[in-house]
C-alpha atoms as a PDB file:
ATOM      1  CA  UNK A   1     151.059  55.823 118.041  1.00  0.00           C
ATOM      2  CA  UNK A   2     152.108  58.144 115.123  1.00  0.00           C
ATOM      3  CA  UNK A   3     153.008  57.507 111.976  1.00  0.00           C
ATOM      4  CA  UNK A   4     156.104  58.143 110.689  1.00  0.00           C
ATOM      5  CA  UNK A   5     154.741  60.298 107.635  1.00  0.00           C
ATOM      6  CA  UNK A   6     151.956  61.939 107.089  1.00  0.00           C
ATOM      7  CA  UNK A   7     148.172  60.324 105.831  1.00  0.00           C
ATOM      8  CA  UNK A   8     146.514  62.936 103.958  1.00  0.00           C
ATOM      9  CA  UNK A   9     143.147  62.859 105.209  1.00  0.00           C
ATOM     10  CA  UNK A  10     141.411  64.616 102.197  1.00  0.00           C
ATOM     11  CA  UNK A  11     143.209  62.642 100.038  1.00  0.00           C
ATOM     12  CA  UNK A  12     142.128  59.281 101.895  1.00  0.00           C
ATOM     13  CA  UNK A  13     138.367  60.401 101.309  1.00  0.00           C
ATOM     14  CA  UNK A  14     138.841  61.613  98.178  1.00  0.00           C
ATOM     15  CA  UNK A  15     140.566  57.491  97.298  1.00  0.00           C
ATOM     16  CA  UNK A  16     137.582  55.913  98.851  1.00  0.00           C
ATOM     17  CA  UNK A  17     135.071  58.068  96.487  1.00  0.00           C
ATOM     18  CA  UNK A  18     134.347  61.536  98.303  1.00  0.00           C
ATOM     19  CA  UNK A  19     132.785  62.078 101.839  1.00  0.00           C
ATOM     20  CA  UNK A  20     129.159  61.071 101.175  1.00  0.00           C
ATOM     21  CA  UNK A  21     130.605  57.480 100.148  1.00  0.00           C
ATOM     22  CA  UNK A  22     132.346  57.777 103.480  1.00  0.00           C
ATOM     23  CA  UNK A  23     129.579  58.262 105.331  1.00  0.00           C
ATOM     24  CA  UNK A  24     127.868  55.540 103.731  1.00  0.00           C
ATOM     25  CA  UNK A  25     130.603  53.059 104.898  1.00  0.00           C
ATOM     26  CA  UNK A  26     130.739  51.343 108.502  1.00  0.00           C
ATOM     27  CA  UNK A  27     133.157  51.632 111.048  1.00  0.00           C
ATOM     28  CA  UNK A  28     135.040  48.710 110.235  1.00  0.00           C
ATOM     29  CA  UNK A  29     134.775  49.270 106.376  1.00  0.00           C
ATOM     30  CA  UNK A  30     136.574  52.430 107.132  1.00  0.00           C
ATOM     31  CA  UNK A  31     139.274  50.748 109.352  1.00  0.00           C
ATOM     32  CA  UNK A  32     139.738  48.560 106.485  1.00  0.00           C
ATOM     33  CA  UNK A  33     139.765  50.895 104.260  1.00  0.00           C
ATOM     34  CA  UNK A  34     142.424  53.328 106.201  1.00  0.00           C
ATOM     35  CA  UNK A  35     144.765  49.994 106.663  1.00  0.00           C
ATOM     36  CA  UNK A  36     144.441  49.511 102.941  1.00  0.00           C
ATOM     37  CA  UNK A  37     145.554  53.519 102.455  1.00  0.00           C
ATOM     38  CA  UNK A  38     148.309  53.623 104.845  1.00  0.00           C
ATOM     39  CA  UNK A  39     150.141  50.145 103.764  1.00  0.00           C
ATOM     40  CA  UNK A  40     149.450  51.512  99.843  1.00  0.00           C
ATOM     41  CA  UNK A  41     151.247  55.186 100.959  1.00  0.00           C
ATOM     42  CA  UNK A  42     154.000  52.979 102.748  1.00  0.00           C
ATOM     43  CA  UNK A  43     154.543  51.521  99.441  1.00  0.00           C
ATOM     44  CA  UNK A  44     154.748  54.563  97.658  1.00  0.00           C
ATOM     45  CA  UNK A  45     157.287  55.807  99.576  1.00  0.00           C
ATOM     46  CA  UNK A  46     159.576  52.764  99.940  1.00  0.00           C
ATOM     47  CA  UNK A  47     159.385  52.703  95.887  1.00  0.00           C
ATOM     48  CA  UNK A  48     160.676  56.518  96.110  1.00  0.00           C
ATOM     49  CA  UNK A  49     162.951  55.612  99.088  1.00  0.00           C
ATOM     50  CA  UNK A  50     164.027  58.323 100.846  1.00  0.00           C
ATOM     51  CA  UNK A  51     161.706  61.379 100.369  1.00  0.00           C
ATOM     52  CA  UNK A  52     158.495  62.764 102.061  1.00  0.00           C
ATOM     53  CA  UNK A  53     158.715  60.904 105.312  1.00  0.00           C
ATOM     54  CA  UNK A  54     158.026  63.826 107.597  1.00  0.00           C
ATOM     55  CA  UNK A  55     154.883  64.122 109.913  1.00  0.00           C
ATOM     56  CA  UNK A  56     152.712  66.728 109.115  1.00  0.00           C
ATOM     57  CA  UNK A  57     152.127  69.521 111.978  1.00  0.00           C
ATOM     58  CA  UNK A  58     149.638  71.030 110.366  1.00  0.00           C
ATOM     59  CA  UNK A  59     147.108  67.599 110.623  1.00  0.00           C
ATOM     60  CA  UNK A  60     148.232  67.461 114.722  1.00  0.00           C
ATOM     61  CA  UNK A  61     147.500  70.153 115.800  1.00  0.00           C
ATOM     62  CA  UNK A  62     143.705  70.066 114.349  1.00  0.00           C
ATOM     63  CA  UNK A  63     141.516  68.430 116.977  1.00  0.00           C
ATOM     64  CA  UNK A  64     139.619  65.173 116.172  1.00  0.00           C
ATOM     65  CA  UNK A  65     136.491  64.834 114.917  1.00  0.00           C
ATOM     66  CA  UNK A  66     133.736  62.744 116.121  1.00  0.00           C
ATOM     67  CA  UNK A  67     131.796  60.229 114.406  1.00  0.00           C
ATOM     68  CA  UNK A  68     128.843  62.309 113.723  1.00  0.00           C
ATOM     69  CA  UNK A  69     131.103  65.361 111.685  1.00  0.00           C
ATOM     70  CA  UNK A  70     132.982  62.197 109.584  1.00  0.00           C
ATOM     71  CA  UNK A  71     129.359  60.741 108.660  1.00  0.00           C
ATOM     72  CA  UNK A  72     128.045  64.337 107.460  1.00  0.00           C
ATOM     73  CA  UNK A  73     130.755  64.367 104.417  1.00  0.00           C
ATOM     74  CA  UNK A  74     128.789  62.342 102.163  1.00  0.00           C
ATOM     75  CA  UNK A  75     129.438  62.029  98.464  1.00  0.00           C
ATOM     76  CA  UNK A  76     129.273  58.996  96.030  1.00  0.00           C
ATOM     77  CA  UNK A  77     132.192  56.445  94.716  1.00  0.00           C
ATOM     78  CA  UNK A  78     132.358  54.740  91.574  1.00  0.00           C
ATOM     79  CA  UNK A  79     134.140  51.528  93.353  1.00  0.00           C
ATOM     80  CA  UNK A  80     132.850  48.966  96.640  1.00  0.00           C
ATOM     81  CA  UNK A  81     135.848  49.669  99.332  1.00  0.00           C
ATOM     82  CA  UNK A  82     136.219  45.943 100.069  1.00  0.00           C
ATOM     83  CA  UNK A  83     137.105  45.051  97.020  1.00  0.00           C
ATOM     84  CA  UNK A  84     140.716  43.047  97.101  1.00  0.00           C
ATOM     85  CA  UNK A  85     143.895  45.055  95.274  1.00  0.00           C
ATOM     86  CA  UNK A  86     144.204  42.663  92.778  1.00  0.00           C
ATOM     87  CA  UNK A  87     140.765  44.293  91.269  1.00  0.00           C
ATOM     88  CA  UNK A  88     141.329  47.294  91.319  1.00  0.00           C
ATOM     89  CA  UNK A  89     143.835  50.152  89.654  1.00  0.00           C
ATOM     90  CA  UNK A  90     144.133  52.270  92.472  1.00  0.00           C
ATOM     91  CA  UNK A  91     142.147  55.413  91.098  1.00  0.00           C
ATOM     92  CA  UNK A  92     144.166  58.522  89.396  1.00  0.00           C
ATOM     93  CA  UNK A  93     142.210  57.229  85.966  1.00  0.00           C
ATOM     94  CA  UNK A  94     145.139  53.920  86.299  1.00  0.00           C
ATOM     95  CA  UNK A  95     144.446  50.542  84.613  1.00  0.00           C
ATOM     96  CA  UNK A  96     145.090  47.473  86.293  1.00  0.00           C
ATOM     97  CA  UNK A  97     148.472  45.733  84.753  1.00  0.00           C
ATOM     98  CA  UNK A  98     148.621  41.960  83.016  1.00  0.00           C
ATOM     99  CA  UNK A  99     149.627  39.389  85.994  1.00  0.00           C
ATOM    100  CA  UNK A 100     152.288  37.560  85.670  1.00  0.00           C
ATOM    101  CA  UNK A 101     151.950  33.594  84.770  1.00  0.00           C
ATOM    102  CA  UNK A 102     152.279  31.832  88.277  1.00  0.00           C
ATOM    103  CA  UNK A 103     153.786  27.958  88.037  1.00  0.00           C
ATOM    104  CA  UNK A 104     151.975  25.225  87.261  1.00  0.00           C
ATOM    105  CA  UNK A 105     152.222  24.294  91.311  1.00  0.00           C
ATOM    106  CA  UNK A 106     152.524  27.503  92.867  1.00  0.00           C
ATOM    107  CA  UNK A 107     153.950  27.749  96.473  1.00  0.00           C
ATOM    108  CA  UNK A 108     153.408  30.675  99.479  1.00  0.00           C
ATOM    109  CA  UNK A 109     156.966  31.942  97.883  1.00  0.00           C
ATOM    110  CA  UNK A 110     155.584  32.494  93.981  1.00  0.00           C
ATOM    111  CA  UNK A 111     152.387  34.503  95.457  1.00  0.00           C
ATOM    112  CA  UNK A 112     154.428  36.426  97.668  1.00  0.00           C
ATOM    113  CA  UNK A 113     156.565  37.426  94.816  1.00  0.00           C
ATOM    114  CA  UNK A 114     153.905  37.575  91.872  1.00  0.00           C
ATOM    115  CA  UNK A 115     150.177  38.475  93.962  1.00  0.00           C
ATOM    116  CA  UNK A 116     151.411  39.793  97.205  1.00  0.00           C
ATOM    117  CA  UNK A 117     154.088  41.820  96.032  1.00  0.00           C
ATOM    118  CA  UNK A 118     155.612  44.555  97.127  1.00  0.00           C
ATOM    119  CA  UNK A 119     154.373  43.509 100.411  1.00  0.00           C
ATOM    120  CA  UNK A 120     156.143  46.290 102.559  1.00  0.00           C
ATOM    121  CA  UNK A 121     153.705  45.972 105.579  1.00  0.00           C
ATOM    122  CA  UNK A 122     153.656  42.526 106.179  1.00  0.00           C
ATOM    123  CA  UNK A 123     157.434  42.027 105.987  1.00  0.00           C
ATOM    124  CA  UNK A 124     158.583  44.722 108.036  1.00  0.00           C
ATOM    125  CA  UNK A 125     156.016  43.839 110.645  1.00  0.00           C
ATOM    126  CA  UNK A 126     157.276  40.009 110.212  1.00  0.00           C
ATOM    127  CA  UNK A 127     160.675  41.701 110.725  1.00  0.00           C
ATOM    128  CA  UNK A 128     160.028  43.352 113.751  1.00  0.00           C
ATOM    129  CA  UNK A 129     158.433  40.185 115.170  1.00  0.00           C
ATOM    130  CA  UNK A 130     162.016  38.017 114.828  1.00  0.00           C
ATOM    131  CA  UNK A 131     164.057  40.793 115.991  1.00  0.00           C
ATOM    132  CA  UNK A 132     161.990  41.382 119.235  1.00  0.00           C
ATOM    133  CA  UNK A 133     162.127  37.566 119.699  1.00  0.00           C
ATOM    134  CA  UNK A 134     158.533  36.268 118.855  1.00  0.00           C
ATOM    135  CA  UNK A 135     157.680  32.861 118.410  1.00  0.00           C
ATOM    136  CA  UNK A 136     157.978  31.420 115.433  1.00  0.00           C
ATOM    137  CA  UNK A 137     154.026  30.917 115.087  1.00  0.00           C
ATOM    138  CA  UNK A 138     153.700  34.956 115.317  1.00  0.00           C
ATOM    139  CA  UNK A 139     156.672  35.562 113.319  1.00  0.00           C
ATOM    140  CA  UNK A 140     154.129  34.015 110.640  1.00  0.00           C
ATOM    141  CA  UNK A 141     151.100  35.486 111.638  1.00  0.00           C
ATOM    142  CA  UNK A 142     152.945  38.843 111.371  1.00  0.00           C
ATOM    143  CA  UNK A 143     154.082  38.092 107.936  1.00  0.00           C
ATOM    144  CA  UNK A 144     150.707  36.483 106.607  1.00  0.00           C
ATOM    145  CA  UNK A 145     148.085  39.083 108.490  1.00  0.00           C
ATOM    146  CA  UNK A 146     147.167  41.231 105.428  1.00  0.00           C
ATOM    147  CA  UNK A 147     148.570  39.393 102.421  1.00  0.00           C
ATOM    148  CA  UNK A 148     144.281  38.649 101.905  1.00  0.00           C
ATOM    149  CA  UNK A 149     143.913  42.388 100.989  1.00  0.00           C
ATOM    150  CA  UNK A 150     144.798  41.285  97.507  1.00  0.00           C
ATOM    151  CA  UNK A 151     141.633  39.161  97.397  1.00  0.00           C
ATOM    152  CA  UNK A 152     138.820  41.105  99.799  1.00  0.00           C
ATOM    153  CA  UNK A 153     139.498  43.742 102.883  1.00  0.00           C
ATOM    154  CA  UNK A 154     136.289  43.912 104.339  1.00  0.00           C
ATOM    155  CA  UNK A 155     136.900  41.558 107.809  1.00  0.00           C
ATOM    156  CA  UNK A 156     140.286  40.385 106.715  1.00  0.00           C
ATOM    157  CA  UNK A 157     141.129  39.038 109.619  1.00  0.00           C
ATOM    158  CA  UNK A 158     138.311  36.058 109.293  1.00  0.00           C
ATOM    159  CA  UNK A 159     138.977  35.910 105.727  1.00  0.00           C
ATOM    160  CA  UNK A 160     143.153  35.785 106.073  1.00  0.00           C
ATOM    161  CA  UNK A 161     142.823  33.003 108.665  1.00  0.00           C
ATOM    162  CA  UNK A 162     140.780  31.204 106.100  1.00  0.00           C
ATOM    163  CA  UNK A 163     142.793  31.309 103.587  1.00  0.00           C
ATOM    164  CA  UNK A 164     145.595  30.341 105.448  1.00  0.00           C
ATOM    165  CA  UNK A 165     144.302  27.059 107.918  1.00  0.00           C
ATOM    166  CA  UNK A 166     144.654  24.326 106.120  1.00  0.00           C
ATOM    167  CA  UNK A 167     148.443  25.289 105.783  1.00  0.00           C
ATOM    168  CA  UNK A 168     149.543  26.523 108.780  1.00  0.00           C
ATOM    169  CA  UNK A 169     149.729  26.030 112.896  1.00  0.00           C
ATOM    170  CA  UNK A 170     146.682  26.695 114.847  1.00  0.00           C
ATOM    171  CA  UNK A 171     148.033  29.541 116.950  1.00  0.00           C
ATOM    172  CA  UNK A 172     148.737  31.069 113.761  1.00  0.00           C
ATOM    173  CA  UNK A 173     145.414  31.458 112.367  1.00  0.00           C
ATOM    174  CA  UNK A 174     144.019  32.485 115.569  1.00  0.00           C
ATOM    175  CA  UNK A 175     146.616  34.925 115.633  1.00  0.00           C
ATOM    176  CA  UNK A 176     146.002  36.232 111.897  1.00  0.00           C
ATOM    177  CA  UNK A 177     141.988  35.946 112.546  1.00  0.00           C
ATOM    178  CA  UNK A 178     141.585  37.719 115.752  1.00  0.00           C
ATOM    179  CA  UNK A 179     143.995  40.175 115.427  1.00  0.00           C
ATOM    180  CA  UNK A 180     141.534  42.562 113.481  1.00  0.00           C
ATOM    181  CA  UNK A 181     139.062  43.142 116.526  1.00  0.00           C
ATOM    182  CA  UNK A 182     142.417  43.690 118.959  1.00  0.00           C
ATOM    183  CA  UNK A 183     143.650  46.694 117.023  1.00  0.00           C
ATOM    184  CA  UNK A 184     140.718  49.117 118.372  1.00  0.00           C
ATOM    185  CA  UNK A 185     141.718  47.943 122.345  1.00  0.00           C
ATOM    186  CA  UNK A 186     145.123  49.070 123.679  1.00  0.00           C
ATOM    187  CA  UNK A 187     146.914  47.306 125.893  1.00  0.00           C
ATOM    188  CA  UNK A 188     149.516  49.239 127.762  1.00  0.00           C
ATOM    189  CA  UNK A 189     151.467  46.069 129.342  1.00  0.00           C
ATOM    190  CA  UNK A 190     151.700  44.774 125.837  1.00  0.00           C
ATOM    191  CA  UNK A 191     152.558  48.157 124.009  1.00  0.00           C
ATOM    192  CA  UNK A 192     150.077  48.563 121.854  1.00  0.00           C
ATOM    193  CA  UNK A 193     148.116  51.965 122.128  1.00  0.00           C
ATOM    194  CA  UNK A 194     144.923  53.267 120.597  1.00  0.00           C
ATOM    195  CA  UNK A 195     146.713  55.111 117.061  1.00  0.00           C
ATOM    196  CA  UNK A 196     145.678  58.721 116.827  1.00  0.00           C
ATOM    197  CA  UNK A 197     145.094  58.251 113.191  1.00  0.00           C
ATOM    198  CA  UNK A 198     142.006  56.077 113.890  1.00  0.00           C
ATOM    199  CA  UNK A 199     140.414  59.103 116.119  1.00  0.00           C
ATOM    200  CA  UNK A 200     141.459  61.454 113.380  1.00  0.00           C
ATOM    201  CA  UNK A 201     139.997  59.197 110.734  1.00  0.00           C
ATOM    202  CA  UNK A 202     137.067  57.267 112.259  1.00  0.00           C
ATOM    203  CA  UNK A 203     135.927  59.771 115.218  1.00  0.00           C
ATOM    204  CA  UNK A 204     136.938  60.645 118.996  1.00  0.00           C
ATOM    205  CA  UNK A 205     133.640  58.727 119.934  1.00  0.00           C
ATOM    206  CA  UNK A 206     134.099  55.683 117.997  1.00  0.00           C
ATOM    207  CA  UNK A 207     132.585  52.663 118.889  1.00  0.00           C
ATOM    208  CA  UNK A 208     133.860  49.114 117.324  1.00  0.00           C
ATOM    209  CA  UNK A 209     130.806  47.725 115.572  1.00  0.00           C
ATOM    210  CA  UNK A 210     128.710  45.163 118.342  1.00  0.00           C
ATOM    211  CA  UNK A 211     130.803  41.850 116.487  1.00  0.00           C
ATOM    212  CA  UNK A 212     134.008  43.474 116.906  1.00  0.00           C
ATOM    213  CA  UNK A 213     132.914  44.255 120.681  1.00  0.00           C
ATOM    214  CA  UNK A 214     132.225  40.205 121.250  1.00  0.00           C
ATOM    215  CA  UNK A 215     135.108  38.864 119.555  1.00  0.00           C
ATOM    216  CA  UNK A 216     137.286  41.208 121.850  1.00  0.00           C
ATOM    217  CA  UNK A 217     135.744  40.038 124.989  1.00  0.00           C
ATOM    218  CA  UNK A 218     136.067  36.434 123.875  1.00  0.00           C
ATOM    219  CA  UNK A 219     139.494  36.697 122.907  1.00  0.00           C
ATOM    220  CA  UNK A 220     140.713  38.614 125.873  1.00  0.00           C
ATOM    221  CA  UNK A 221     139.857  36.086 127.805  1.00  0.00           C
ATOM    222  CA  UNK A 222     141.303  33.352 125.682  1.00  0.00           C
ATOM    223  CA  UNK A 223     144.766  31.224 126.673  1.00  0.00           C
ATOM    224  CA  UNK A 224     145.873  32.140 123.233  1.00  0.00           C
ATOM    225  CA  UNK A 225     145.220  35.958 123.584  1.00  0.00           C
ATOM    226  CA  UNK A 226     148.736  36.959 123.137  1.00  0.00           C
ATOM    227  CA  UNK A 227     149.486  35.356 119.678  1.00  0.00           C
ATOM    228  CA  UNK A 228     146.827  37.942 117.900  1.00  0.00           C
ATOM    229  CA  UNK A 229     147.840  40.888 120.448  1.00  0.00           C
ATOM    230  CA  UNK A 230     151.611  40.792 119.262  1.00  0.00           C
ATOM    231  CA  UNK A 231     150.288  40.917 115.574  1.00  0.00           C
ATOM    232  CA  UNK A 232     148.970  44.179 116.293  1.00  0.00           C
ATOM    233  CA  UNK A 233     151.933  45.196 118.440  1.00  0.00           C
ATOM    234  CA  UNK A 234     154.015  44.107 115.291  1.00  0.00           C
ATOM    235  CA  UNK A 235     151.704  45.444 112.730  1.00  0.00           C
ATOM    236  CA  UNK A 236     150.716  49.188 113.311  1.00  0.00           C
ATOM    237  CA  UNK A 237     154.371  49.958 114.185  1.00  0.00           C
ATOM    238  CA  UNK A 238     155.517  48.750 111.352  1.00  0.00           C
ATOM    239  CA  UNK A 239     155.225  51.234 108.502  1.00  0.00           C
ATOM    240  CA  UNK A 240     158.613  52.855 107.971  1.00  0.00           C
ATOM    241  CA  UNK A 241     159.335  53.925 104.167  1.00  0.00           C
ATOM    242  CA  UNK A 242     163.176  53.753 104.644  1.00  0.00           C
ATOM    243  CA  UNK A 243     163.201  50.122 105.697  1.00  0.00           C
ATOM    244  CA  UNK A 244     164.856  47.436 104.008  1.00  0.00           C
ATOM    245  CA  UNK A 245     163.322  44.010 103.785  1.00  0.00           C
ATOM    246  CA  UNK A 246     162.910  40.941 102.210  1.00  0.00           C
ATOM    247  CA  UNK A 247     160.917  36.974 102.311  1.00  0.00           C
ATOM    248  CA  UNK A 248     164.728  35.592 102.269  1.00  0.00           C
ATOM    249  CA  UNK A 249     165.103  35.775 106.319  1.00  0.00           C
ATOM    250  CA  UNK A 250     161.537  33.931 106.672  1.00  0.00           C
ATOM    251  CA  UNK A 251     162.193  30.863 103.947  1.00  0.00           C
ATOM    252  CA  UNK A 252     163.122  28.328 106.806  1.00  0.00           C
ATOM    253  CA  UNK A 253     160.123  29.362 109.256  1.00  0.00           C
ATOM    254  CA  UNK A 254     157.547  29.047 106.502  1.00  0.00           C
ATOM    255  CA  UNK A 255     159.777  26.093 105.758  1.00  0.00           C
ATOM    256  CA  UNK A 256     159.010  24.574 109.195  1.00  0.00           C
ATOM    257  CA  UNK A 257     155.518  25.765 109.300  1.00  0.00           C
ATOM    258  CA  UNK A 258     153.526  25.912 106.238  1.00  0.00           C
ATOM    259  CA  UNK A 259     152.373  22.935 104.816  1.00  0.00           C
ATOM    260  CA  UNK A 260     153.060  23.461 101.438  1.00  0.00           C
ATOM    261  CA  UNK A 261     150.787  20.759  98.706  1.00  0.00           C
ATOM    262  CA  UNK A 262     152.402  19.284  96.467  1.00  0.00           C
ATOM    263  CA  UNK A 263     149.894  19.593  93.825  1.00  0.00           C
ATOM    264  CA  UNK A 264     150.251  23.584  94.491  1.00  0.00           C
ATOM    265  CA  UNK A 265     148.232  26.007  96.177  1.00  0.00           C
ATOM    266  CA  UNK A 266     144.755  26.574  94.105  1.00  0.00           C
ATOM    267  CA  UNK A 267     145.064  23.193  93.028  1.00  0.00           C
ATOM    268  CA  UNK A 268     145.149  20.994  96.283  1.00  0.00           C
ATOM    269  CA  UNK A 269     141.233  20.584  96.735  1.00  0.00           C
ATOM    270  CA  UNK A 270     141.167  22.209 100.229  1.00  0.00           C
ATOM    271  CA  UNK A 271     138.436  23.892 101.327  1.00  0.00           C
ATOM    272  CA  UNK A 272     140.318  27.528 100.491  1.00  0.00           C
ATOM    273  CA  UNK A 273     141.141  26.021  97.200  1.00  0.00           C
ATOM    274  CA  UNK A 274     138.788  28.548  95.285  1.00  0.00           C
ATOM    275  CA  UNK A 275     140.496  31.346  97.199  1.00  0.00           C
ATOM    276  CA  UNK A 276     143.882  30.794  95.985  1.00  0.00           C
ATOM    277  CA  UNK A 277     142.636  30.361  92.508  1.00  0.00           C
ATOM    278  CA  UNK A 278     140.474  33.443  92.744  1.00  0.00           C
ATOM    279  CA  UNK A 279     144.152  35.618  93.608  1.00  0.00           C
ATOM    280  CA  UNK A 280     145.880  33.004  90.424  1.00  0.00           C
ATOM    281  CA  UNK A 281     143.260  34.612  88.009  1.00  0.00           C
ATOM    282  CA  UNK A 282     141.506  37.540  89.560  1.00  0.00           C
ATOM    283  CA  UNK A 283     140.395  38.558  85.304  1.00  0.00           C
ATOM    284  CA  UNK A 284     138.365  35.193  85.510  1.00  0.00           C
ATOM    285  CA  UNK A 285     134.759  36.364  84.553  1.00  0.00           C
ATOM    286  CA  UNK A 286     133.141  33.665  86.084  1.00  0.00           C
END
């Protein structure tokens, strides 16, 4: 699968600190860390809509590198790579902005459109998901896989199925949970393929870290396997800057679906409670 514009691949090291901090990360902390990079350059370029799209020949033709050349570019970083985009400025010497006030009982809609925001990814991967037919339990799996990035990205899938339980159907959070160890196996009959950016990024002989290994052969063999499997299907395909979307087409499935509390999310005394106030007030010092 190729992307359709280019990742800088300097540039990407250079975000997460220099090479030696690279080399200092895991295999999955740089997965995460790539996902964060390429939804954050899709955003970009929907905000500019229109320009620098193109795939870069230059980066194709170059042959990929293997684990061991990746782990040689060491340098240091001034920031941890997991931590969520609501803590962070984004590097370039930026500030993070003042958040705006969410309601006194905030629903899914007000932290899509105050925390979550712009949200690119995850709505045009949601999109695809309803226009190829999905079931309405993907649909929001699609459309709630990554919204956790604004709170932690190190295992997100784990920590987005979390977040999301008490709320939503069980197929859903299986889907969001498990579809982080499915994205490093393809699975032709499904379409998903191995994306050449992760050998470009992470290594030709990359191997998923020995938890990631276990929770693949568990799930493959689950009755549920499909539900995280389409997530991926729907969410590395789904990074096109020219695209148009919106929450408005999924009000009536999250509608159906989420089980919204009436006292608000944050404020409900679930066990995730602390999570949802943690994205309400990420400046909190304690």
């Amino acid at each position: 699968m190729k992307l359709p514009f280019e990742i800088d691949r300097r540039a990407f090291i250079a975000s997460l600190g220099g090479a030696a901090a690279v080399a200092m990360m895991d295999h999955e902390a740089r997965a995460e860390a790539l996902e964060e990079h390429t939804e954050s350059r899709l955003d970009e370029l929907v905000a500019q809509r229109g320009g620098g799209t193109g795939a870069g020949a230059g980066q194709a033709d170059r042959p990929f590198p293997t684990v061991a050349e990746l782990d040689a570019q060491i340098e240091t970083r001034a920031t941890r790579r997991g931590v969520g985009n609501l803590f962070v400025a984004g590097g370039g010497g930026r500030t993070v902005k003042r958040l705006e006030k969410l309601p006194d009982r905030p629903t899914l809609q007000d932290f899509f459109k105050l925390r979550f925001a712009p949200a690119n990814h995850v709505l045009q991967s949601a999109t695809r998901a309803m226009k190829t037919g999905m079931t309405e339990e993907v649909i929001l799996a699609c459309l709630l896989h990554d919204v956790v990035h604004a709170l932690v990205k190190t295992d997100h899938g784990w920590w987005g199925a979390q977040l999301f339980e008490p709320y939503v159907p069980e197929k859903t959070s299986f889907a969001i949970r498990y579809h982080q160890a499915l994205r490093f196996y393809p699975d032709e009959q499904a379409g998903y393929e191995y994306p050449d950016l992760y050998y470009r990024t992470f290594g030709s002989d990359y191997t998923p870290p020995t938890h990631i290994q276990e929770t693949y052969k568990m799930v493959r063999k689950h009755k549920w396997y499909m539900e995280p499997r389409l997530v991926t299907v729907n969410d590395l395909y789904a990074f096109d800057p020219n695209a148009i979307v919106s929450l408005d087409p999924f009000i009536d499935i999250i509608g159906r679906h989420f089980k919204q509390p009436k006292e608000g999310l944050g404020h409900d005394n679930s066990p995730v409670a602390h999570m949802w106030r943690t994205i309400i007030n990420p400046d909190a010092p304690l």
